[in-house]
Protein backbone atom coordinates (compact mmCIF):
# COMPACT_ATOMS: atom_id res chain seq x y z
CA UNK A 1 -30.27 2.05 23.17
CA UNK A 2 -31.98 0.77 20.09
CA UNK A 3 -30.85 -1.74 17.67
CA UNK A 4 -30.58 0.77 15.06
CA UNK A 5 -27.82 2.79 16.56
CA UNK A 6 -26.13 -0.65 17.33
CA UNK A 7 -26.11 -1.53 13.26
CA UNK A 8 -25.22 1.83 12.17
CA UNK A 9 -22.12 1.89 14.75
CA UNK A 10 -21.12 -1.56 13.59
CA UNK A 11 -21.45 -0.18 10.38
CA UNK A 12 -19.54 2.82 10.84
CA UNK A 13 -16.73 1.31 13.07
CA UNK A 14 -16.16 -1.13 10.07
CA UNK A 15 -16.29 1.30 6.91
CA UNK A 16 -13.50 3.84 9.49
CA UNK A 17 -11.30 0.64 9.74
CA UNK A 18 -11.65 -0.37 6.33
CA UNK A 19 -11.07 3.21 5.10
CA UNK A 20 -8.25 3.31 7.59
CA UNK A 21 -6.48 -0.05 6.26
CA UNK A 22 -7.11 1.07 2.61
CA UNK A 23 -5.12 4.21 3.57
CA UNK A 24 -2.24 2.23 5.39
CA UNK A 25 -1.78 0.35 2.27
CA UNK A 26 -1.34 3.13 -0.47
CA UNK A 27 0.58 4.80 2.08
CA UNK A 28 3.02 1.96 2.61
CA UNK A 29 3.38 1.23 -0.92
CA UNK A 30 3.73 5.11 -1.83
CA UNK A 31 7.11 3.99 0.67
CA UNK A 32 8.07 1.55 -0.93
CA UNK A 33 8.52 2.58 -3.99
CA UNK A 34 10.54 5.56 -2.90
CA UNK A 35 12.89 3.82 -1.14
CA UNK A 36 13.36 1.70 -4.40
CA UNK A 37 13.81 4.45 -6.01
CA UNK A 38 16.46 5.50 -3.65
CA UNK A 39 18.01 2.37 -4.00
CA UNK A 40 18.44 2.48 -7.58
CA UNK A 41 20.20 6.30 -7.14
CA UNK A 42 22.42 5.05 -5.19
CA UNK A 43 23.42 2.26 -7.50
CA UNK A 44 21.70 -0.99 -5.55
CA UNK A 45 19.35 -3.04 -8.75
CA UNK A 46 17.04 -5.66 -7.85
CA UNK A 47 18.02 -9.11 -8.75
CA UNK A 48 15.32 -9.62 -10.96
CA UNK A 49 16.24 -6.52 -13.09
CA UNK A 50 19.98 -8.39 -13.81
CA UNK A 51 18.09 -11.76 -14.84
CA UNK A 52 15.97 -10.19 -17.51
CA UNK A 53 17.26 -7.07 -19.10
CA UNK A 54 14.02 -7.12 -21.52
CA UNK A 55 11.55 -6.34 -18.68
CA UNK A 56 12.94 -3.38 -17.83
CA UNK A 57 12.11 -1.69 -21.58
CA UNK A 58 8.60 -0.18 -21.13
């Protein structure tokens, strides 16, 4: 085995997990957000909406 293929798999296994975690994340948020969303139709605000009525203006 040369020290070549050793970089280029630590290299590789890193970017996939990276990649993989970058994924996860937009995922999750993408989540998120709908179920806020869902909140809201159904009625539920966040607290923080109630303390400042301004931010919610875009």
């Amino acid at each position: 085995m040369s020290h070549a293929f050793y970089i280029f798999t630590s290299y590789g296994v890193t970017a996939l997990i990276t990649l993989c975690l970058i994924g996860w994340t937009l995922a999750d948020g993408r989540a998120r957000r709908r179920e806020l969303q869902e909140l809201e139709a159904a009625g539920i605000r966040r607290r923080s909406a109630q303390a400042n009525p301004e931010a919610a203006k875009p």
